[in-house]
PDB file of N, CA and C in Angstrom:
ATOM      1  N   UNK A   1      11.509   7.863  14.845  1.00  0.00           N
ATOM      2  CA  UNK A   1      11.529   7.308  13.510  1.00  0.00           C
ATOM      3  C   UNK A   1      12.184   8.333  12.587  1.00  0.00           C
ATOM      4  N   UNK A   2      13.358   7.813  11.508  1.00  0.00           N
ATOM      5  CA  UNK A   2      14.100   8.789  10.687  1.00  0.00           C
ATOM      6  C   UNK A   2      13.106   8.603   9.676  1.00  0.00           C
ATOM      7  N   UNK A   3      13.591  10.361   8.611  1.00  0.00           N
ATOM      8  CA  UNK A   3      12.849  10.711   7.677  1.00  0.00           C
ATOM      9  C   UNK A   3      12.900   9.428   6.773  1.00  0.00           C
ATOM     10  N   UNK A   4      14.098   9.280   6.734  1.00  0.00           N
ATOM     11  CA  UNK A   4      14.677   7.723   5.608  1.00  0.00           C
ATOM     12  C   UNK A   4      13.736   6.931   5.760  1.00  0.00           C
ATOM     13  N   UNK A   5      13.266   6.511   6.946  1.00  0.00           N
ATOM     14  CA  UNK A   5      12.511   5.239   7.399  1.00  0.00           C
ATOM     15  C   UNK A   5      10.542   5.105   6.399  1.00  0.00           C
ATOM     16  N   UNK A   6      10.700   6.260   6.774  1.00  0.00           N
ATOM     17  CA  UNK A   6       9.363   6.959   6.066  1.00  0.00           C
ATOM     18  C   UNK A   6       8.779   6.790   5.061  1.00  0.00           C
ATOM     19  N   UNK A   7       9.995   7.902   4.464  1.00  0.00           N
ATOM     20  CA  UNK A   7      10.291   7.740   3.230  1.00  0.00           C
ATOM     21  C   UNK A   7      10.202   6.125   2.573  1.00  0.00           C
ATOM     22  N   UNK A   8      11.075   5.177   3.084  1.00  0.00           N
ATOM     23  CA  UNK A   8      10.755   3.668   2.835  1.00  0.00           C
ATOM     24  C   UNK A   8       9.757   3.365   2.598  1.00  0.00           C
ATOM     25  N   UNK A   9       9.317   3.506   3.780  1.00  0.00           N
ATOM     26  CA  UNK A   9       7.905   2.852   3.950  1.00  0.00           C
ATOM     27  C   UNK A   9       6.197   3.378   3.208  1.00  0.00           C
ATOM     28  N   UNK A  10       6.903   5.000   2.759  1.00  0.00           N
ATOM     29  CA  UNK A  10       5.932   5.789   1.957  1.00  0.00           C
ATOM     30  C   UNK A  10       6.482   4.903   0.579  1.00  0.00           C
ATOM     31  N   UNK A  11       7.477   4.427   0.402  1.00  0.00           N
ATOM     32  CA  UNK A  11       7.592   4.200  -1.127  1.00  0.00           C
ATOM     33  C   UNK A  11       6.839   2.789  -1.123  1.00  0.00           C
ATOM     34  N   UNK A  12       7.091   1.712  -0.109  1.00  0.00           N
ATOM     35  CA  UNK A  12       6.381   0.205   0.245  1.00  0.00           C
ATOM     36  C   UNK A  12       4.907   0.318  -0.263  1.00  0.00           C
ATOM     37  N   UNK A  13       4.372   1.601   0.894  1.00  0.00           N
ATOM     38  CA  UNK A  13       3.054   1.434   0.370  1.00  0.00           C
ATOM     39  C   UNK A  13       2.583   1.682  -0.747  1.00  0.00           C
ATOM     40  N   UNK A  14       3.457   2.486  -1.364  1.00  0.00           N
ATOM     41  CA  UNK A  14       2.598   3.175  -2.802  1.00  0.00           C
ATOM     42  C   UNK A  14       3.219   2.259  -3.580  1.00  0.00           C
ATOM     43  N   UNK A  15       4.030   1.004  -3.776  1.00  0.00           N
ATOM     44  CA  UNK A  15       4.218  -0.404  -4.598  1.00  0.00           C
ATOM     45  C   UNK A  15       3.520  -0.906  -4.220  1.00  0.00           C
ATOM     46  N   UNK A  16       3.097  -1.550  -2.961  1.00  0.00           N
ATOM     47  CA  UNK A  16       1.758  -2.332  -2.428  1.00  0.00           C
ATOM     48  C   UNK A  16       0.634  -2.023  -3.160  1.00  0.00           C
ATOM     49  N   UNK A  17       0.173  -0.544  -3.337  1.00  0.00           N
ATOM     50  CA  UNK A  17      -1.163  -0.211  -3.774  1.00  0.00           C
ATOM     51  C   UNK A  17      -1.019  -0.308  -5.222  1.00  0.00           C
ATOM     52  N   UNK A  18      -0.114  -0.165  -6.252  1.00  0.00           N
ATOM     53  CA  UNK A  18       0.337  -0.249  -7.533  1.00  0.00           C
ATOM     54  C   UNK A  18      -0.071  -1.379  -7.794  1.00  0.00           C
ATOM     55  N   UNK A  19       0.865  -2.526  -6.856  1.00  0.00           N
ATOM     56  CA  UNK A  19       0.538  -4.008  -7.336  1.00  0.00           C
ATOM     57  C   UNK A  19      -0.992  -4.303  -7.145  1.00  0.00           C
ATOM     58  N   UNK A  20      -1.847  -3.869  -6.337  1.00  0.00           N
ATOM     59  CA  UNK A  20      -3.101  -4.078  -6.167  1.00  0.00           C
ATOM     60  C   UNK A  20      -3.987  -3.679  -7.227  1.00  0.00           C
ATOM     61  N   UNK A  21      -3.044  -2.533  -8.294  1.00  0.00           N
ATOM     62  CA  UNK A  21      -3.812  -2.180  -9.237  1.00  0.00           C
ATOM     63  C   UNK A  21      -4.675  -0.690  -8.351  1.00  0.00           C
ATOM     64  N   UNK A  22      -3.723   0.198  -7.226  1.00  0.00           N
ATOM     65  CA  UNK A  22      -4.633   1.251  -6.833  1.00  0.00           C
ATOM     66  C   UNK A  22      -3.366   2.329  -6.881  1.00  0.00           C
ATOM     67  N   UNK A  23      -4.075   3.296  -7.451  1.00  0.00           N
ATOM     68  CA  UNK A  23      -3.298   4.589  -7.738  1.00  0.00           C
ATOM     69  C   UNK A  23      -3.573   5.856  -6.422  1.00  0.00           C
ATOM     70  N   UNK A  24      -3.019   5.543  -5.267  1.00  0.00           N
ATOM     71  CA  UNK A  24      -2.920   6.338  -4.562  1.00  0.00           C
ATOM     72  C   UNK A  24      -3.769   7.737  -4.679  1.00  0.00           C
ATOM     73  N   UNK A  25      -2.888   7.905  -5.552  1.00  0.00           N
ATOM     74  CA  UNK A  25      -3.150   9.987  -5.516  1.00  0.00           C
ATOM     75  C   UNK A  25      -4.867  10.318  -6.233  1.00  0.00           C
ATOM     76  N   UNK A  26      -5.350   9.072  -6.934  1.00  0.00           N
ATOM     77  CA  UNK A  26      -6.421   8.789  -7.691  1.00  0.00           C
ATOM     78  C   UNK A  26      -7.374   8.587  -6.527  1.00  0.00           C
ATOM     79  N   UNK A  27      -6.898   7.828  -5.241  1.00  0.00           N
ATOM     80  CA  UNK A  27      -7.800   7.121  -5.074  1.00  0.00           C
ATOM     81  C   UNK A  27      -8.304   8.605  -3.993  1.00  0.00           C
ATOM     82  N   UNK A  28      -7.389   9.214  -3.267  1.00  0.00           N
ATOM     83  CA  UNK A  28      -7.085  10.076  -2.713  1.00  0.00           C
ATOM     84  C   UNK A  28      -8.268  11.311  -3.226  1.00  0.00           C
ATOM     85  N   UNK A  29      -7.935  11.579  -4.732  1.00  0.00           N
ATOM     86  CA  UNK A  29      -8.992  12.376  -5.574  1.00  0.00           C
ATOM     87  C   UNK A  29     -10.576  12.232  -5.008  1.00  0.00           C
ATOM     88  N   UNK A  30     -10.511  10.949  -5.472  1.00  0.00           N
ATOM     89  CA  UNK A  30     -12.295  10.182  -5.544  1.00  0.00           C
ATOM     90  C   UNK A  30     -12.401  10.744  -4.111  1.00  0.00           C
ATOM     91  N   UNK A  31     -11.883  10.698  -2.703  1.00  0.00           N
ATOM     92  CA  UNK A  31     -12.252  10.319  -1.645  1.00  0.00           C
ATOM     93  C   UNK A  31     -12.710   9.647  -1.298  1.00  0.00           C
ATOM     94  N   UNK A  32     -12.129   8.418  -1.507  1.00  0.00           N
ATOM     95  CA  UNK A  32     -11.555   6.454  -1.048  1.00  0.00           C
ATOM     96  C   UNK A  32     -10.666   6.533  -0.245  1.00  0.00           C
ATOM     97  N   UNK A  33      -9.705   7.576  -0.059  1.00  0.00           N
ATOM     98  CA  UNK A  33      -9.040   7.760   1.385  1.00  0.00           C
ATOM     99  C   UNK A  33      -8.833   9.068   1.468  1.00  0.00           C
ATOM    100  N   UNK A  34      -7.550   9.475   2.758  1.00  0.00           N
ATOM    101  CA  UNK A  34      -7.577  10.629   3.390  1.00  0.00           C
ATOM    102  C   UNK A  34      -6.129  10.851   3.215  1.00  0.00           C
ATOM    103  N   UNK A  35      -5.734  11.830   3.339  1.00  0.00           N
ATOM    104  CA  UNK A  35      -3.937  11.980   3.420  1.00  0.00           C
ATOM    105  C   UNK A  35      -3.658  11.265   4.769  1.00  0.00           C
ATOM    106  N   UNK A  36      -4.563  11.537   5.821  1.00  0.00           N
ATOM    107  CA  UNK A  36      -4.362  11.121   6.942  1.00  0.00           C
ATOM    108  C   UNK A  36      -4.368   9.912   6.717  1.00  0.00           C
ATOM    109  N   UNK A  37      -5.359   8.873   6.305  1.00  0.00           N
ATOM    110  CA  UNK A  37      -5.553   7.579   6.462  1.00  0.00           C
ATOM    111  C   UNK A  37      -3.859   6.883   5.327  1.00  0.00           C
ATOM    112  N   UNK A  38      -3.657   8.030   4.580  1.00  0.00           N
ATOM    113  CA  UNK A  38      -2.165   7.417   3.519  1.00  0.00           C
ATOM    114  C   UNK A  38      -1.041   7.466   4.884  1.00  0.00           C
ATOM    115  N   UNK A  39      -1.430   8.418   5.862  1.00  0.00           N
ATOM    116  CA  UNK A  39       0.058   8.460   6.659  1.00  0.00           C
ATOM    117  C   UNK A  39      -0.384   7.991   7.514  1.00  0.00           C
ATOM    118  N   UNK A  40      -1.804   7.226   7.828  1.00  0.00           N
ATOM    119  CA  UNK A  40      -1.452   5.798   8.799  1.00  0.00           C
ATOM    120  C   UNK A  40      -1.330   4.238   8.078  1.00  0.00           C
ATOM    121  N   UNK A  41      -1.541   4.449   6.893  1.00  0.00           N
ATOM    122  CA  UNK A  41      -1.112   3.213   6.285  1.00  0.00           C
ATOM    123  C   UNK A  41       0.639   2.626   6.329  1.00  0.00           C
ATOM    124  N   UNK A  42       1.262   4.498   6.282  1.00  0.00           N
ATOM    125  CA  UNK A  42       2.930   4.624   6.129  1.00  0.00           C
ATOM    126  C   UNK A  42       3.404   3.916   7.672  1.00  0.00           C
ATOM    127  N   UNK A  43       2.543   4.053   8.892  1.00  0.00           N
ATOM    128  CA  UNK A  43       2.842   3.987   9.721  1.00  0.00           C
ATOM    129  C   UNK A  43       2.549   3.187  10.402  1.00  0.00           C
ATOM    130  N   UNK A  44       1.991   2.660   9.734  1.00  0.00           N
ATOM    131  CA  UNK A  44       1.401   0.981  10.225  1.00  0.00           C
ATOM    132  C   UNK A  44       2.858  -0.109   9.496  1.00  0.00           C
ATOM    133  N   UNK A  45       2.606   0.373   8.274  1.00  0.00           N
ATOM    134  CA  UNK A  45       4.108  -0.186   7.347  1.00  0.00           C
ATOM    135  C   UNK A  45       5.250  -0.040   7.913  1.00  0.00           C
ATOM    136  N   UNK A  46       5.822   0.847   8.642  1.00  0.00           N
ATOM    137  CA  UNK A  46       6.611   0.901   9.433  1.00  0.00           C
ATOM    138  C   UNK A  46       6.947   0.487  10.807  1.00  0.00           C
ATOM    139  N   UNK A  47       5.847   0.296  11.246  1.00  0.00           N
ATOM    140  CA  UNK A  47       6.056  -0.644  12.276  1.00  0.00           C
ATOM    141  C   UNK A  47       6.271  -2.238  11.832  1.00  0.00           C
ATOM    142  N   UNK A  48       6.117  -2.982  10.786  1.00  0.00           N
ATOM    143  CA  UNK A  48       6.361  -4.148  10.275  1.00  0.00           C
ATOM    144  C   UNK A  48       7.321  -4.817  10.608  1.00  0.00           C
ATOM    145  N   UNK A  49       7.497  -5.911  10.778  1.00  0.00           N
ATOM    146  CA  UNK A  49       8.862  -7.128  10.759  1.00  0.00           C
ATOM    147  C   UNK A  49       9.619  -7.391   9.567  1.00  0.00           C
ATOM    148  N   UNK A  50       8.465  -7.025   9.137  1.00  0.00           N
ATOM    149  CA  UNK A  50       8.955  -7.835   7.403  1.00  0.00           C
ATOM    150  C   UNK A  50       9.224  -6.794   6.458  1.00  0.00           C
ATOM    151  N   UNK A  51       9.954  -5.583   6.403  1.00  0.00           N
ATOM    152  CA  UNK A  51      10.376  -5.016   5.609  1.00  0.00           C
ATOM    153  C   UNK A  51      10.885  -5.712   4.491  1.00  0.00           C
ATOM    154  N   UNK A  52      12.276  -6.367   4.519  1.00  0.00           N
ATOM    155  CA  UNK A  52      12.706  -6.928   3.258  1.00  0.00           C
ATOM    156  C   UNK A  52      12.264  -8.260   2.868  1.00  0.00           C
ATOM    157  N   UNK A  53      11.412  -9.279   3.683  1.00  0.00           N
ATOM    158  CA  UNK A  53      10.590  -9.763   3.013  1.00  0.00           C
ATOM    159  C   UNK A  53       9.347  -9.073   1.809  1.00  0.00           C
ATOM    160  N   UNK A  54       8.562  -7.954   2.063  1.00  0.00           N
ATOM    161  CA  UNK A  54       7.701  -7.444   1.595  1.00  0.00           C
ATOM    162  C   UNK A  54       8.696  -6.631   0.408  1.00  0.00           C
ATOM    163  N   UNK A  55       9.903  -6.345   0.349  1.00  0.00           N
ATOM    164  CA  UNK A  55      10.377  -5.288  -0.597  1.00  0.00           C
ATOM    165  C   UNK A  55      10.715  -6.783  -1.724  1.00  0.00           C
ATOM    166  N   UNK A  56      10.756  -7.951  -1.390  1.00  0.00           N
ATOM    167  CA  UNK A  56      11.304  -9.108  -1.902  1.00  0.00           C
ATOM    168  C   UNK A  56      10.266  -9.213  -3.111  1.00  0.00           C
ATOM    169  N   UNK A  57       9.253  -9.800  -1.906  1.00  0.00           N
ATOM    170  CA  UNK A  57       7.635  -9.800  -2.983  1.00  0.00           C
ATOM    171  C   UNK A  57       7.156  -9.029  -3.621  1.00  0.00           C
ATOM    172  N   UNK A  58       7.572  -7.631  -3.589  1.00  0.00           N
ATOM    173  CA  UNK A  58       7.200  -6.565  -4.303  1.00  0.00           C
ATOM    174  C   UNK A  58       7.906  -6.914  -5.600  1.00  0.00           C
ATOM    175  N   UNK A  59       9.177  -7.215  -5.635  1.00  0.00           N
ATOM    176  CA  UNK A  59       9.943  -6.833  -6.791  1.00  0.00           C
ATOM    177  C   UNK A  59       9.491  -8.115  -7.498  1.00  0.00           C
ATOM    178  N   UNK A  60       8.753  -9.240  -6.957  1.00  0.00           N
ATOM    179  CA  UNK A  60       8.885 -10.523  -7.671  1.00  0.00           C
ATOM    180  C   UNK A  60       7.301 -10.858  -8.144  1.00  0.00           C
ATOM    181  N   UNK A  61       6.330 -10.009  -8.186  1.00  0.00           N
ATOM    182  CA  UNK A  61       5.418  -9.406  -8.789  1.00  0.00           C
ATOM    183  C   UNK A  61       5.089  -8.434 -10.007  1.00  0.00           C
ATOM    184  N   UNK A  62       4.722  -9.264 -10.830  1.00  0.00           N
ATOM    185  CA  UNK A  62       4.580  -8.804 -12.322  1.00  0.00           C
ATOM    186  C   UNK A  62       2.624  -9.022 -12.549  1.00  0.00           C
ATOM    187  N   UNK A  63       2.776  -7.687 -13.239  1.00  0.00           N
ATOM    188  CA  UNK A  63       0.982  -7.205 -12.879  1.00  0.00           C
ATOM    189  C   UNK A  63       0.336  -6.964 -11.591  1.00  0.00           C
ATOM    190  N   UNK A  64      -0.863  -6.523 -11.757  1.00  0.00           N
ATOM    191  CA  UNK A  64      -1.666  -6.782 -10.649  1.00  0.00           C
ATOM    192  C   UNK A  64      -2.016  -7.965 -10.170  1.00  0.00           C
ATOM    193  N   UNK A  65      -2.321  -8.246  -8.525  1.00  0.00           N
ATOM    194  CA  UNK A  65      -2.001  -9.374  -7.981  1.00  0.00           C
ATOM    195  C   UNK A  65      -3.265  -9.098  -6.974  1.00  0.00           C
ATOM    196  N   UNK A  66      -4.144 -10.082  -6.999  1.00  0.00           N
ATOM    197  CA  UNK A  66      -5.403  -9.802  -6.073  1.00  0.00           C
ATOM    198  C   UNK A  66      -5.577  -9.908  -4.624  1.00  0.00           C
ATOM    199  N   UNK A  67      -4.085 -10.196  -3.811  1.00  0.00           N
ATOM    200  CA  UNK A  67      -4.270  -9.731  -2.742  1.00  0.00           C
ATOM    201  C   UNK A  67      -2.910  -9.619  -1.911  1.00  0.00           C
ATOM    202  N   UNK A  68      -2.527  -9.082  -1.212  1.00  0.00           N
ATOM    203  CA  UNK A  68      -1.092  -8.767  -0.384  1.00  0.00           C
ATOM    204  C   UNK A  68      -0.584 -10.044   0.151  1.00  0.00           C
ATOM    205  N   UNK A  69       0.789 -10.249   0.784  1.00  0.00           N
ATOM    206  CA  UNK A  69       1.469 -10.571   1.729  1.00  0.00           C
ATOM    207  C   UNK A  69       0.708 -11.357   2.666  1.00  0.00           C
ATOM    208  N   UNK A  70       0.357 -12.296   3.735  1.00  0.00           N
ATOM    209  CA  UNK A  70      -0.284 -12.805   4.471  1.00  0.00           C
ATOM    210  C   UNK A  70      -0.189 -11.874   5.948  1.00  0.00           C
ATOM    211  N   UNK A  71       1.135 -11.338   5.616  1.00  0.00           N
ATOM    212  CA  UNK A  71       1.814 -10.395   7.026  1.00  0.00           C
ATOM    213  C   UNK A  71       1.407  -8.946   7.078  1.00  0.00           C
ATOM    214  N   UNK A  72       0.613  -8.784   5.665  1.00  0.00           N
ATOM    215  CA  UNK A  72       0.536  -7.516   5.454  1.00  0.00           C
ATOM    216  C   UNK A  72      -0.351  -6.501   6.595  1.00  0.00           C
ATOM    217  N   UNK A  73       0.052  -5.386   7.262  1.00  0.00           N
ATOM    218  CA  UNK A  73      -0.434  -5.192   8.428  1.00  0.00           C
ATOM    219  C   UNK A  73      -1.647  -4.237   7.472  1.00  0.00           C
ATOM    220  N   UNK A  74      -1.607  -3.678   6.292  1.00  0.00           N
ATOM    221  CA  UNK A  74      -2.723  -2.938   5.708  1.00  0.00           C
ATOM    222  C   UNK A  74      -3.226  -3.397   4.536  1.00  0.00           C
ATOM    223  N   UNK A  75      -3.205  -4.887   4.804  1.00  0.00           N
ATOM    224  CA  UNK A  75      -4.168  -5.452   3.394  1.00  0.00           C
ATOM    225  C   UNK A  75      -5.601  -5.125   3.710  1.00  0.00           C
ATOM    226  N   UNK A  76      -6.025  -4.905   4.932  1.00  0.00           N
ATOM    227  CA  UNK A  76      -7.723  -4.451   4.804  1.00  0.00           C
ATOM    228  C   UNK A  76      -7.482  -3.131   3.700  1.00  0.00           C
ATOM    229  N   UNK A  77      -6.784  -2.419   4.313  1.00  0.00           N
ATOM    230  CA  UNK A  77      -6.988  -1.086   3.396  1.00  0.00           C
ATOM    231  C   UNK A  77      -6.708  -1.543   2.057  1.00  0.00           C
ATOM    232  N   UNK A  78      -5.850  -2.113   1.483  1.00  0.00           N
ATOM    233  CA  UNK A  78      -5.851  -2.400   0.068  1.00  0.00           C
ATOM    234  C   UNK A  78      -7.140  -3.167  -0.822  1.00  0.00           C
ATOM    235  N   UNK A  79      -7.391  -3.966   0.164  1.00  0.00           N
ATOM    236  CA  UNK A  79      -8.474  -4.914  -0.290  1.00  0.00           C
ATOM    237  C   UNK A  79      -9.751  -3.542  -0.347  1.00  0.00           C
ATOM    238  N   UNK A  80      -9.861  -2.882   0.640  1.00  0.00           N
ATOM    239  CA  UNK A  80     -10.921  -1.971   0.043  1.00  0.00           C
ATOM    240  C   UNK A  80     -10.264  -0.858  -1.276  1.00  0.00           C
ATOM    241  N   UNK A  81      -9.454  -0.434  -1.441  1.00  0.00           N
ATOM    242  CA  UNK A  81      -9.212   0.635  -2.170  1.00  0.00           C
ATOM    243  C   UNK A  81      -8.712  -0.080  -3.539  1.00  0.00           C
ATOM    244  N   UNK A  82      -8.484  -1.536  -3.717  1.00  0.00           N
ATOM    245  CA  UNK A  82      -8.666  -2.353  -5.203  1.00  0.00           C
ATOM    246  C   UNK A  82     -10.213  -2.409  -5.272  1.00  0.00           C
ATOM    247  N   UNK A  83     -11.325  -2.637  -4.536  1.00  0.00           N
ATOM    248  CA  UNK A  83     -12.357  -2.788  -4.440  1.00  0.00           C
ATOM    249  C   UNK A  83     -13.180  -1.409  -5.289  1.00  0.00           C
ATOM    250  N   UNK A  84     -12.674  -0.433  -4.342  1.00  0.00           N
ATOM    251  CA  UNK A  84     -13.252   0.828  -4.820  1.00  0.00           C
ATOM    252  C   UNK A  84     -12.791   1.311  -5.928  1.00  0.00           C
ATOM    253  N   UNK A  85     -11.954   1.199  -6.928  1.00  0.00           N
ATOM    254  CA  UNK A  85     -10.802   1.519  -7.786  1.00  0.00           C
ATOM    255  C   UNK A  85     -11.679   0.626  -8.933  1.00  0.00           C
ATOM    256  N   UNK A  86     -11.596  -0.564  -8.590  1.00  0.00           N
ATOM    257  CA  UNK A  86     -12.092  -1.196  -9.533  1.00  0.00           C
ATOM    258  C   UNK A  86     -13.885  -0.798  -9.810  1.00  0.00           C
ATOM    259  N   UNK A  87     -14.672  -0.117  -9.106  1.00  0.00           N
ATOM    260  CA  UNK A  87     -15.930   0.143  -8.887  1.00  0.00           C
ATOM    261  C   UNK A  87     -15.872   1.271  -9.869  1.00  0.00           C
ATOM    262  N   UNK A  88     -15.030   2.354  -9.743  1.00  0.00           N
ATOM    263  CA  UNK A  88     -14.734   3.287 -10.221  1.00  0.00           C
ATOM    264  C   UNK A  88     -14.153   3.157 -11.370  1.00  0.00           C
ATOM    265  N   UNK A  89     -13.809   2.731 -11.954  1.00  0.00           N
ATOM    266  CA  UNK A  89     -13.369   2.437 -13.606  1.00  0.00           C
ATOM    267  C   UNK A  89     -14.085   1.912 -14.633  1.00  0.00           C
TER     268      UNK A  89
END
């Protein structure tokens, strides 16, 4: 897997979690996740089919949106870390 690819897919997830209304590096803080668990989310995202479907829906999303993609291979993780995010505010 190229750095590029990564990189992609590090940027996918951290729009995924945005649109969910979850701030990564925040949630990261609280310990709601792990760096590790952020670079298996990247790598779960990267294994996907649907790259430019999902970069499609990303861009065609305005506000927060209460739940991912149907294809999404890490909507469990989102669905908990909007969960916890929102607990936390």
């Amino acid at each position: 897997m190229t750095t590029n690819r990564l990189k992609l897919h590090a940027a996918i997830v951290d729009q995924m979690a945005h649109t969910r209304g979850v701030d990564l590096e925040q949630a990261a803080l609280r310990g709601d996740i792990s760096t590790d668990e952020i670079s298996d989310l990247v790598l779960r995202c990267a294994g996907c089919t649907q790259t430019q479907t999902c970069q499609n829906w990303l861009v065609d999303q305005v506000g927060t949106v209460s739940d991912t993609p149907r294809y999404c291979r890490n909507a469990h993780a989102f669905r908990a870390l909007a969960l916890a995010s929102a607990r936390d505010t």
